[in-house]
C-alpha atoms as a PDB file:
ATOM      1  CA  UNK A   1       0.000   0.000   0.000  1.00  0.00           C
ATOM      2  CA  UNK A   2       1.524   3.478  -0.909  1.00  0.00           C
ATOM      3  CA  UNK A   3       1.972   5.861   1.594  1.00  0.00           C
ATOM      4  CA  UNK A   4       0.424   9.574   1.155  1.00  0.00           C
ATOM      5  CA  UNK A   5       3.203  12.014   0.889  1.00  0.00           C
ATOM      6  CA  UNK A   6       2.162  14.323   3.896  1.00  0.00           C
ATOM      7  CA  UNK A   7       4.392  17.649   2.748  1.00  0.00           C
ATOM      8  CA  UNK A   8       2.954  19.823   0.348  1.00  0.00           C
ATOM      9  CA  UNK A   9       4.467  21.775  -2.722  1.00  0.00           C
ATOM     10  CA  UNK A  10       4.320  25.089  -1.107  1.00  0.00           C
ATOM     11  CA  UNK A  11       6.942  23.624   1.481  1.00  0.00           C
ATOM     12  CA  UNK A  12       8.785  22.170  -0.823  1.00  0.00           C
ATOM     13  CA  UNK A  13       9.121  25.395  -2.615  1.00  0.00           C
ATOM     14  CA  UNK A  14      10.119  27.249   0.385  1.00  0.00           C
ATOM     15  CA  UNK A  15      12.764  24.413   1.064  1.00  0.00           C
ATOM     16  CA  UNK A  16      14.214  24.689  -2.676  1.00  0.00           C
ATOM     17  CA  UNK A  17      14.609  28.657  -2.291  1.00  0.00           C
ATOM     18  CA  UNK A  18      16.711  28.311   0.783  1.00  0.00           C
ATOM     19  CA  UNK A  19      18.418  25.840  -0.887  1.00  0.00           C
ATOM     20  CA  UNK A  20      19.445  28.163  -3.337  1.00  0.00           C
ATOM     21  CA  UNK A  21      20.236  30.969  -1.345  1.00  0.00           C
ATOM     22  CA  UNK A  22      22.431  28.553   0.692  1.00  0.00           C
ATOM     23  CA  UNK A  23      24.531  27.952  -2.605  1.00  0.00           C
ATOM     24  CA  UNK A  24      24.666  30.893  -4.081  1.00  0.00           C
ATOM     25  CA  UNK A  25      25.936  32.004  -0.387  1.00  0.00           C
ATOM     26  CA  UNK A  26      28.214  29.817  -0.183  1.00  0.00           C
ATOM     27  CA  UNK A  27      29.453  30.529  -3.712  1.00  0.00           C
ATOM     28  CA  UNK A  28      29.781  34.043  -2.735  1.00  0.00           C
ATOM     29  CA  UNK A  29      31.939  33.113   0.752  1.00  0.00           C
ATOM     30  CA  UNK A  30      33.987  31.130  -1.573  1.00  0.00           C
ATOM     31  CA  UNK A  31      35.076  34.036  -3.689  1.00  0.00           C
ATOM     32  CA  UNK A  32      35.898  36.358  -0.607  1.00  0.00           C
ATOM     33  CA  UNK A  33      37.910  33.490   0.814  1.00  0.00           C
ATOM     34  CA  UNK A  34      40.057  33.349  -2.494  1.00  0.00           C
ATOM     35  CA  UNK A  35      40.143  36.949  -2.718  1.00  0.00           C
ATOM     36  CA  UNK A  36      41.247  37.030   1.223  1.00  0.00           C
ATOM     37  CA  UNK A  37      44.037  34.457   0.466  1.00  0.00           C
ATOM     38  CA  UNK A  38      45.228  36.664  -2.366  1.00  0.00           C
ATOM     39  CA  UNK A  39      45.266  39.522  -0.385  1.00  0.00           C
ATOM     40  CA  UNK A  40      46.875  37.777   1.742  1.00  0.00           C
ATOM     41  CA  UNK A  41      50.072  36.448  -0.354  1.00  0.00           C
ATOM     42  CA  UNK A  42      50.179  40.034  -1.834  1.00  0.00           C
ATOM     43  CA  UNK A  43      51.020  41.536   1.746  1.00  0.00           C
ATOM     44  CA  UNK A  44      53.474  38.050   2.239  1.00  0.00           C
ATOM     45  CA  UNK A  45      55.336  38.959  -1.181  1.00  0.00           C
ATOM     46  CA  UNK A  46      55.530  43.166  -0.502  1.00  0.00           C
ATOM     47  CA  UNK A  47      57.024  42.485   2.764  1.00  0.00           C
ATOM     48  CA  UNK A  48      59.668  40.212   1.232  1.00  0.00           C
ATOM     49  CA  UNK A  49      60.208  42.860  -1.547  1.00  0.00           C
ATOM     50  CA  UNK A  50      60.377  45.579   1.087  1.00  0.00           C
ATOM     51  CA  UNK A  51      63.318  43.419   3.282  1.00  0.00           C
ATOM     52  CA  UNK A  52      65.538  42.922  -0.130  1.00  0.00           C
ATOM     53  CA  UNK A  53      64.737  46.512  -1.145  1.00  0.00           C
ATOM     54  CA  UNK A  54      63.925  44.941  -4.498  1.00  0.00           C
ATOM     55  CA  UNK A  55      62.365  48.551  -5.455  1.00  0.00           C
ATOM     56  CA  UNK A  56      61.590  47.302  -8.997  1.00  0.00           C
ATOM     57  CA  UNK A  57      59.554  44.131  -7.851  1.00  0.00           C
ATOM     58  CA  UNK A  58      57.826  46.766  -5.449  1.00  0.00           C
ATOM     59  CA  UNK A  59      57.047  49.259  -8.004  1.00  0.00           C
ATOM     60  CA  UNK A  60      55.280  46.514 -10.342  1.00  0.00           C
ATOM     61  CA  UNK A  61      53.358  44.519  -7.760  1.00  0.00           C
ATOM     62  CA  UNK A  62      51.635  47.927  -6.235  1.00  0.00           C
ATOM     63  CA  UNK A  63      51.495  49.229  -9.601  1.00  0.00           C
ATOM     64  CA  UNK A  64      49.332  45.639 -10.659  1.00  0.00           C
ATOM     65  CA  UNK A  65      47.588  45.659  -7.081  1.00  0.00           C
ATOM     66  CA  UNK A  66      47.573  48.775  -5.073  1.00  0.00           C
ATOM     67  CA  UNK A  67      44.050  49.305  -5.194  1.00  0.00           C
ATOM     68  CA  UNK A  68      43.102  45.600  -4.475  1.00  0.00           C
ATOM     69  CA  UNK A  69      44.994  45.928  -1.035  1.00  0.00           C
ATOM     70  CA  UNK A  70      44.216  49.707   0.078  1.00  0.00           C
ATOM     71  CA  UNK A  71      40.680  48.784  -1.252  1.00  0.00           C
ATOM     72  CA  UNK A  72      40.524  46.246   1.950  1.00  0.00           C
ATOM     73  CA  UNK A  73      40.915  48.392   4.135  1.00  0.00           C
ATOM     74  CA  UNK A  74      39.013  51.174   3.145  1.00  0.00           C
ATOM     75  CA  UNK A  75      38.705  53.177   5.924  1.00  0.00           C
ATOM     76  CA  UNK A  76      42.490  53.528   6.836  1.00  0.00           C
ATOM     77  CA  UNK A  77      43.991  56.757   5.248  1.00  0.00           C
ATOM     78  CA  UNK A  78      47.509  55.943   6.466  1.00  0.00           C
ATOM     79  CA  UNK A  79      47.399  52.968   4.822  1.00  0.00           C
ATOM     80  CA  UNK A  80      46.263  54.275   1.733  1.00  0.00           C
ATOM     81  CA  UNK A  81      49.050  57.188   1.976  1.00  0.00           C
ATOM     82  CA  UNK A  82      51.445  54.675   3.310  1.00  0.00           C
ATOM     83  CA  UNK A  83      51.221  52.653   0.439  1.00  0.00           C
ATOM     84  CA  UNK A  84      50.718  55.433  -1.833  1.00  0.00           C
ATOM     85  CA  UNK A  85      54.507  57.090  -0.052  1.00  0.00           C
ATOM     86  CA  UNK A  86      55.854  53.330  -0.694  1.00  0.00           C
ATOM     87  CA  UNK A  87      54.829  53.425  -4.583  1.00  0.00           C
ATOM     88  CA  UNK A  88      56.126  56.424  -5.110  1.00  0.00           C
ATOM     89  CA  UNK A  89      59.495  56.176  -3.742  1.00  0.00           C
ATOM     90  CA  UNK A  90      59.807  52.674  -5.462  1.00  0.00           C
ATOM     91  CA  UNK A  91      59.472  54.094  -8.431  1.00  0.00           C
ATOM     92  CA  UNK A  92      62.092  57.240  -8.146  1.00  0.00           C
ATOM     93  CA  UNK A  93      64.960  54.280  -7.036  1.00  0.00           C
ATOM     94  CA  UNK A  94      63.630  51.700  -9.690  1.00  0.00           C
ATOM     95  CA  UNK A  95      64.552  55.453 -11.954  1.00  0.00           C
ATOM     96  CA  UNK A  96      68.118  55.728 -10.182  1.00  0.00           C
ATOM     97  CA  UNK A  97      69.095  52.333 -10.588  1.00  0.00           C
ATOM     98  CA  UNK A  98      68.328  52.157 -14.194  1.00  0.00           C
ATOM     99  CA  UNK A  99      70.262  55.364 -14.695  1.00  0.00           C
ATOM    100  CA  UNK A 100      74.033  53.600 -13.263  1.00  0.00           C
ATOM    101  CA  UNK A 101      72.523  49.769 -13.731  1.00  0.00           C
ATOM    102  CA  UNK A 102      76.236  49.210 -15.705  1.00  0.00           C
ATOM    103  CA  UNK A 103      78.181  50.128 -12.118  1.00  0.00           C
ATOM    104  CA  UNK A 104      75.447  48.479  -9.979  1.00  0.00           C
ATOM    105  CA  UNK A 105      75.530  45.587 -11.897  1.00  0.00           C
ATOM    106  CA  UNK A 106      79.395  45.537 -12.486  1.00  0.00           C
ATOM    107  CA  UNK A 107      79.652  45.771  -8.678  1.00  0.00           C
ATOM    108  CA  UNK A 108      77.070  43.135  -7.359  1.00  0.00           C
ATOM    109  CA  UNK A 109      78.481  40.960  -9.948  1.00  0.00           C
ATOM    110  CA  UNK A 110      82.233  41.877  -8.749  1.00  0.00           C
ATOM    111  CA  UNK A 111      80.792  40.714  -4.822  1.00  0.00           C
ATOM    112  CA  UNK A 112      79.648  37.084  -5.496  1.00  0.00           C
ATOM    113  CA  UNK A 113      82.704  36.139  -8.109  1.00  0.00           C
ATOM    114  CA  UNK A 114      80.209  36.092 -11.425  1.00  0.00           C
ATOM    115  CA  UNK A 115      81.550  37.612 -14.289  1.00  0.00           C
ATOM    116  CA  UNK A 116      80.027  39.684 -17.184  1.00  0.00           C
ATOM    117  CA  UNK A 117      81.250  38.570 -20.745  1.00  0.00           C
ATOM    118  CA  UNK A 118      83.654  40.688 -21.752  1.00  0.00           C
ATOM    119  CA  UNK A 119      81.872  42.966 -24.736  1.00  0.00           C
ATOM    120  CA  UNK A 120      78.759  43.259 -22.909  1.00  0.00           C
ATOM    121  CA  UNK A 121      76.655  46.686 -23.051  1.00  0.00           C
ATOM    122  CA  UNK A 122      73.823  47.848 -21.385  1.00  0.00           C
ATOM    123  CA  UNK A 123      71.215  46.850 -21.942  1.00  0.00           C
ATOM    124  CA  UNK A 124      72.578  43.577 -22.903  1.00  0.00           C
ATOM    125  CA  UNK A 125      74.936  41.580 -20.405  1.00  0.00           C
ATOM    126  CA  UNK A 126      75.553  38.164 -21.489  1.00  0.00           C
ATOM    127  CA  UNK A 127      77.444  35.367 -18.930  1.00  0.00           C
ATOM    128  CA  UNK A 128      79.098  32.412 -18.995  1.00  0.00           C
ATOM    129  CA  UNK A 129      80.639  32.660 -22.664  1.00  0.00           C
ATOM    130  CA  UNK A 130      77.332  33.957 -24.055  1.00  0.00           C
ATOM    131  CA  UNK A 131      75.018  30.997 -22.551  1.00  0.00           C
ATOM    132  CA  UNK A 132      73.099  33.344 -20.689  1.00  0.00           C
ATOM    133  CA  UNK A 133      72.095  36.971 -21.709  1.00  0.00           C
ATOM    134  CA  UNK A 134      70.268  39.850 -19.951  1.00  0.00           C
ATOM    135  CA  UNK A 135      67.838  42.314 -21.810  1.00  0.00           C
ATOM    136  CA  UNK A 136      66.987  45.131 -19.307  1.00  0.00           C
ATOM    137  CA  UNK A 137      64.104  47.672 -20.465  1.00  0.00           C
ATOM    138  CA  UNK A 138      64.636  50.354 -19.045  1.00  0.00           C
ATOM    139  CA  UNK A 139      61.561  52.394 -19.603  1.00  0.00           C
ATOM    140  CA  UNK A 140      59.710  49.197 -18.044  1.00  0.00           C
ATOM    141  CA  UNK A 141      61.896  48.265 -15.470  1.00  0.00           C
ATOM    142  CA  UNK A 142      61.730  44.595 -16.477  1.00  0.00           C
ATOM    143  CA  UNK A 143      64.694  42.280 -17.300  1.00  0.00           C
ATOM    144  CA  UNK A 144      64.468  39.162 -19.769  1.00  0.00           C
ATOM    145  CA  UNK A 145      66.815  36.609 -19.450  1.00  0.00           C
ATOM    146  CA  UNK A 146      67.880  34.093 -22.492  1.00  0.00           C
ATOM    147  CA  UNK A 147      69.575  31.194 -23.391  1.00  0.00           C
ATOM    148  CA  UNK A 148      70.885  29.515 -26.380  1.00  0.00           C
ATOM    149  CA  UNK A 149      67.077  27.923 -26.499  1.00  0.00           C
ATOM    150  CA  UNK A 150      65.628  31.014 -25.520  1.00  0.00           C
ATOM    151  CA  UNK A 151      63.493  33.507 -23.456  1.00  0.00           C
ATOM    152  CA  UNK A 152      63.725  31.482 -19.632  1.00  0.00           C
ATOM    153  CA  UNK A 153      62.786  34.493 -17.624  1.00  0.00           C
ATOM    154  CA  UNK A 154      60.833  37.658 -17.641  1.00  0.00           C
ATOM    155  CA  UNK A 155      60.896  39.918 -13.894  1.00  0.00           C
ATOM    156  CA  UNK A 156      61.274  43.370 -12.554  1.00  0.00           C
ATOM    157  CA  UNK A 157      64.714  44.556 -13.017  1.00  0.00           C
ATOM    158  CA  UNK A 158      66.467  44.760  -9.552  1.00  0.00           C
ATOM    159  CA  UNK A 159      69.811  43.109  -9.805  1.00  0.00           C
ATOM    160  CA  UNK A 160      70.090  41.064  -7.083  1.00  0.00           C
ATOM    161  CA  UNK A 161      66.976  39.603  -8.691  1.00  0.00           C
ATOM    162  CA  UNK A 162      68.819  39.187 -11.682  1.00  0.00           C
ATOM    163  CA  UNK A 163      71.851  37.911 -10.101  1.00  0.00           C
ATOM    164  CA  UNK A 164      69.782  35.461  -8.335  1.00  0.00           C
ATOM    165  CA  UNK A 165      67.935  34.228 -11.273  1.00  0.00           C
ATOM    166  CA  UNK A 166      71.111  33.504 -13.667  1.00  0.00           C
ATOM    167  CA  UNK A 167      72.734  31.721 -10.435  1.00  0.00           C
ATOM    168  CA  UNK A 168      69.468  29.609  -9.995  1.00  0.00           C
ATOM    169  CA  UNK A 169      69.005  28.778 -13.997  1.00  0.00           C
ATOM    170  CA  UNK A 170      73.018  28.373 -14.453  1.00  0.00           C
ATOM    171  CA  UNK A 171      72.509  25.450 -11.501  1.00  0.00           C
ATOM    172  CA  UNK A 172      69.457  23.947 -13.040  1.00  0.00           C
ATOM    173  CA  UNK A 173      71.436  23.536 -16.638  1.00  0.00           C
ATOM    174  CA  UNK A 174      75.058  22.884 -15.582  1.00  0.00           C
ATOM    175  CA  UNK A 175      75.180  21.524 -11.885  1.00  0.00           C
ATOM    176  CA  UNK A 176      73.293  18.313 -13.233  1.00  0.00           C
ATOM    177  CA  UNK A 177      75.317  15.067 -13.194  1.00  0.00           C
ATOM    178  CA  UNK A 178      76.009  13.253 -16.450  1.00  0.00           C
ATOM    179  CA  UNK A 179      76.688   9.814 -17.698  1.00  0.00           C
ATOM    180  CA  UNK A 180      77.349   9.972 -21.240  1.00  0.00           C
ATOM    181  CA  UNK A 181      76.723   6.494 -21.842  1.00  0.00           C
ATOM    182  CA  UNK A 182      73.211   6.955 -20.230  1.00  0.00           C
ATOM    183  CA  UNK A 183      72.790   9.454 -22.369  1.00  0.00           C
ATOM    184  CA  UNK A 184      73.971   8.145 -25.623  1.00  0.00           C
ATOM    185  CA  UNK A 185      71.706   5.370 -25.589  1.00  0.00           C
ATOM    186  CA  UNK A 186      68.524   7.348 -24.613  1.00  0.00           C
ATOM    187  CA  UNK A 187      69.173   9.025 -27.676  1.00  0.00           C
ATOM    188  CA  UNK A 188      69.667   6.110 -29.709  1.00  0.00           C
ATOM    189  CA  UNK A 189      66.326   4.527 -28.385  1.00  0.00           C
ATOM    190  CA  UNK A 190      64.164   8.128 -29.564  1.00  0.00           C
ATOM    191  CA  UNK A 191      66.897   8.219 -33.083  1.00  0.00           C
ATOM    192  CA  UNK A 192      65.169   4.735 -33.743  1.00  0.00           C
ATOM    193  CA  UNK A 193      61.715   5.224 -32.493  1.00  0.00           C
ATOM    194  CA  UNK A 194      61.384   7.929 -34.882  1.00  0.00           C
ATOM    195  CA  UNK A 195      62.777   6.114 -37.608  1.00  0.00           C
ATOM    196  CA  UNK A 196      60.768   3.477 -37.608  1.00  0.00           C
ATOM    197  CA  UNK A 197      57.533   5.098 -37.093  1.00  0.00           C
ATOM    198  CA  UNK A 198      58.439   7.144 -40.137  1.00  0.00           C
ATOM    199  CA  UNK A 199      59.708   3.953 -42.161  1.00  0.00           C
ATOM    200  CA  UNK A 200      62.917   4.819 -42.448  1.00  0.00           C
ATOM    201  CA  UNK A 201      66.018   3.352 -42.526  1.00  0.00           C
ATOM    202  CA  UNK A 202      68.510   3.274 -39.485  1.00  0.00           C
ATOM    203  CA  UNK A 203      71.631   5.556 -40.260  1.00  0.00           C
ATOM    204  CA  UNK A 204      69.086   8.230 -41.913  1.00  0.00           C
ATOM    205  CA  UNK A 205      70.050  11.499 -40.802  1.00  0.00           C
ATOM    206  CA  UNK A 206      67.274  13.022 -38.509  1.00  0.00           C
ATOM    207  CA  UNK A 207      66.544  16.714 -37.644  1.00  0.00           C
ATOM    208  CA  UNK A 208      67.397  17.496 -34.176  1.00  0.00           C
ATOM    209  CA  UNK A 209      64.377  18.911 -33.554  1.00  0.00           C
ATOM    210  CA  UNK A 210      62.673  15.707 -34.087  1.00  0.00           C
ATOM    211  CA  UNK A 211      64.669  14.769 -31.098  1.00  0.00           C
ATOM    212  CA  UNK A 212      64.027  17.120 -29.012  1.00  0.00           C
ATOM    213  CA  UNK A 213      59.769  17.321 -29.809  1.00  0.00           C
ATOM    214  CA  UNK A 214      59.558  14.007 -29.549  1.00  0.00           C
ATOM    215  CA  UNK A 215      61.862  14.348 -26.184  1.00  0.00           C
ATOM    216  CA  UNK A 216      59.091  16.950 -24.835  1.00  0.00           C
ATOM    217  CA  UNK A 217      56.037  14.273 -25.461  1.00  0.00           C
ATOM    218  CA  UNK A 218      57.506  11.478 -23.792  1.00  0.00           C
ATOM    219  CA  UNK A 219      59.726  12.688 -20.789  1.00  0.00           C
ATOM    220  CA  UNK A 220      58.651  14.254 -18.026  1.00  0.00           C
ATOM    221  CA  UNK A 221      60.390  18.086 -16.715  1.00  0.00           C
ATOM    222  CA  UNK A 222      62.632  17.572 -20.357  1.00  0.00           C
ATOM    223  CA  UNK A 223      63.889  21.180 -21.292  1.00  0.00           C
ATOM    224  CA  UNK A 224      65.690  21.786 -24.174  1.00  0.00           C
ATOM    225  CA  UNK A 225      68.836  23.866 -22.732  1.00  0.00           C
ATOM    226  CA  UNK A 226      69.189  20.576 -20.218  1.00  0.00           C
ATOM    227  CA  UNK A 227      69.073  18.563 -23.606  1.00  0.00           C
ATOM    228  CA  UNK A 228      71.670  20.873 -25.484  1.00  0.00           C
ATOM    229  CA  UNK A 229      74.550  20.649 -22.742  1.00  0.00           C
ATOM    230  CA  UNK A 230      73.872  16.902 -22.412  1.00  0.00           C
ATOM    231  CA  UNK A 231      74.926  16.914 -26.262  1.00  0.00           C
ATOM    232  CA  UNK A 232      77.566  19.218 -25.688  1.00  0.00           C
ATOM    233  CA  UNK A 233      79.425  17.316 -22.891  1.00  0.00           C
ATOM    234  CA  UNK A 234      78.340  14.305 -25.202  1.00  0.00           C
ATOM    235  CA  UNK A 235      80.296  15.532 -28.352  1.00  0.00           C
ATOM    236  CA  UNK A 236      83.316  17.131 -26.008  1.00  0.00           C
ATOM    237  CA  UNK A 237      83.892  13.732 -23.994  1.00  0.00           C
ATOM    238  CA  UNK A 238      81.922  10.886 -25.273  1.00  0.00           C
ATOM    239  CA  UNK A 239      81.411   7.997 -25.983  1.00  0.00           C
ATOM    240  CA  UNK A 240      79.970   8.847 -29.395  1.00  0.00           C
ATOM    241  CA  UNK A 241      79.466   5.059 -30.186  1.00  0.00           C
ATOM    242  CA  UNK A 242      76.670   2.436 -29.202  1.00  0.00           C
ATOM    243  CA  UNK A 243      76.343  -1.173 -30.930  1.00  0.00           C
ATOM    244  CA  UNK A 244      78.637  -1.073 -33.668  1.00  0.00           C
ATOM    245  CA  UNK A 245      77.333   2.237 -34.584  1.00  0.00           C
ATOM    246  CA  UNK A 246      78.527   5.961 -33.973  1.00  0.00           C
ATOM    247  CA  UNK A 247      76.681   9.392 -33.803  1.00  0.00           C
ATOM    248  CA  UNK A 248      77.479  11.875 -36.019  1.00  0.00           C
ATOM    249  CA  UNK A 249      76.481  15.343 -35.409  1.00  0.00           C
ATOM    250  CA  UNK A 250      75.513  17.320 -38.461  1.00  0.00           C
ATOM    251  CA  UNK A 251      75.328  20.914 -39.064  1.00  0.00           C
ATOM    252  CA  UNK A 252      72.905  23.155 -40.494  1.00  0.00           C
ATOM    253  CA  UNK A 253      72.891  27.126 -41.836  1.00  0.00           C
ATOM    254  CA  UNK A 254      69.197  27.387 -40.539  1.00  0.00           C
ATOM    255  CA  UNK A 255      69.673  28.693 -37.008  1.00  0.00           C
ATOM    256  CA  UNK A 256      66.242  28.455 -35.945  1.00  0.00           C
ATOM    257  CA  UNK A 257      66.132  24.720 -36.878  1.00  0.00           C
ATOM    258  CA  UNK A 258      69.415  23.990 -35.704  1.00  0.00           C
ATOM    259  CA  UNK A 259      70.862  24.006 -32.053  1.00  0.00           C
ATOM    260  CA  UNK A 260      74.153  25.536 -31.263  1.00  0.00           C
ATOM    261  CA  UNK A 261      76.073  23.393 -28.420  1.00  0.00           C
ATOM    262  CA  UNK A 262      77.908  25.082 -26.035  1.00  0.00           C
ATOM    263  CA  UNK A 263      81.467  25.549 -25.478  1.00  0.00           C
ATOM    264  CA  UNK A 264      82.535  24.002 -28.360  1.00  0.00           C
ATOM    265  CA  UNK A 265      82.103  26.872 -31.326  1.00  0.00           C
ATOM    266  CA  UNK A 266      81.715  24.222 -34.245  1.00  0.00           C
ATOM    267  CA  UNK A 267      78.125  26.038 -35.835  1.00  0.00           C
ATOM    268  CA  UNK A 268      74.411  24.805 -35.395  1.00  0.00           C
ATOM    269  CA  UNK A 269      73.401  20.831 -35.697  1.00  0.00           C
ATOM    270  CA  UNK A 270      70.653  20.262 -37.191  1.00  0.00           C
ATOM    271  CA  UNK A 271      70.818  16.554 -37.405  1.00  0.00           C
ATOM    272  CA  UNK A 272      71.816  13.333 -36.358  1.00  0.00           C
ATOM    273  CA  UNK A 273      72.608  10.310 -37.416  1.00  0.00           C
ATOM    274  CA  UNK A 274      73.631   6.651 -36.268  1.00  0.00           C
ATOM    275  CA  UNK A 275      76.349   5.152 -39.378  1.00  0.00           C
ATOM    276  CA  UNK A 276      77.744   1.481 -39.025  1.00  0.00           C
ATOM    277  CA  UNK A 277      81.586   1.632 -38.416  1.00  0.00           C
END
């Protein structure tokens, strides 16, 4: 026997509306929590920026978000004219250092032992034989580094940022331990997986770019610069050969197809290829 359903539709309505209200409540709470957090982390990074003095990093992070953070606090004039005094002056020193960045630079750099290429000129400075090279805008305040694979960074232009950055990317690339036989055969095994998923014969000459796409499907974290010193201590030191065959490194005039190793000034490869001894 069914049972009579003893609520009616009018309560039912009344239950769905608060229902709603409840989400689109908690919706709401949900956005002032994120916005709270990021609030939050902004005050966490300023007072970070503030204790290195990075005045360019505090010049572009008030100039992105000054009004988000004064906003939440609407009430307090001397934060609003603190942070106001705090933007201001950031922006006269971010000024100053851009005007004698080649001393500043030459002297931080002097400090910690790194040294600036010989030939470098504001606003280029280029490191460790050219690997690395530093673009500052100075009507932006913002510094770009590069590498031979190119554009790895893009930040406010202090330069113990700067300094910190090439240090960090320079350890990343170079301070990574190598076993060229590892190596060598890795490279073997993605030589021949292309090949024969394109048909081709082993000891056909492949674009290293092939290589190095098919690299950044398949392995996890795999950046090209990482790749392009592996190759280079590869080609310095060996071993160059791997059952019965050995790698040949081929060059190229197109420079945006080819990759230029490092250290060893022999042009752009722009293939490779296993040949039978």
């Amino acid at each position: 026997m069914e049972q009579p359903n003893l609520y009616t539709e009018n309560q039912l309505d009344i239950v769905r509306q608060q229902s709603v209200i409840a989400t689109e409540r908690s919706k709401e709470l949900e956005r002032l929590f994120e916005e709270a957090q990021h609030i939050s982390s902004i005050w966490r990074v300023l007072i970070d920026y503030l204790t290195k003095g990075w005045s360019c990093h505090i010049y572009h992070l008030l100039d992105l978000e000054k009004r988000l953070i004064t906003g939440s606090d609407a009430n307090s004039q001397l934060l609003t004219s603190t942070i106001d005094q705090i933007y201001i002056s950031a922006r006269k020193q971010a000024e100053l250092q851009q005007k004698r960045f080649p001393a500043y630079i030459e002297d931080a750099c002097r400090r910690i032992n790194l040294a600036i290429d010989r030939g470098s000129r504001h606003p280029t400075y280029t490191f460790y034989q050219g690997f690395f090279k530093l673009v500052i805008d100075d009507r932006k305040f913002i510094a770009r580094l590069f590498d031979y694979e190119g554009k790895i960074a893009e930040f406010p232009a202090d330069i113990d940022a700067a300094i910190e950055i090439i240090q960090r990317e320079h350890k990343r690339v170079f301070d990574r331990p190598f076993d060229g036989n590892t190596f060598i055969r890795k490279l073997r095994g993605h030589y021949l997986a292309i090949t024969e998923k394109g048909n081709i014969p082993d000891g056909t000459e492949i674009p290293i770019r092939k290589i190095t796409r098919r690299l950044g499907k398949n392995v996890e974290g795999f950046r090209t610069d990482e790749f392009l010193i592996d190759l280079s201590r590869l080609a310095e030191k060996g071993p160059t050969e791997i059952d019965g065959r050995r790698l040949y490194l081929q060059h190229t005039k197109d420079t945006n197809q080819g990759m230029l190793l490092y250290g060893l000034g022999s042009g752009y490869i722009g293939y490779i290829v296993f040949k039978k001894e």
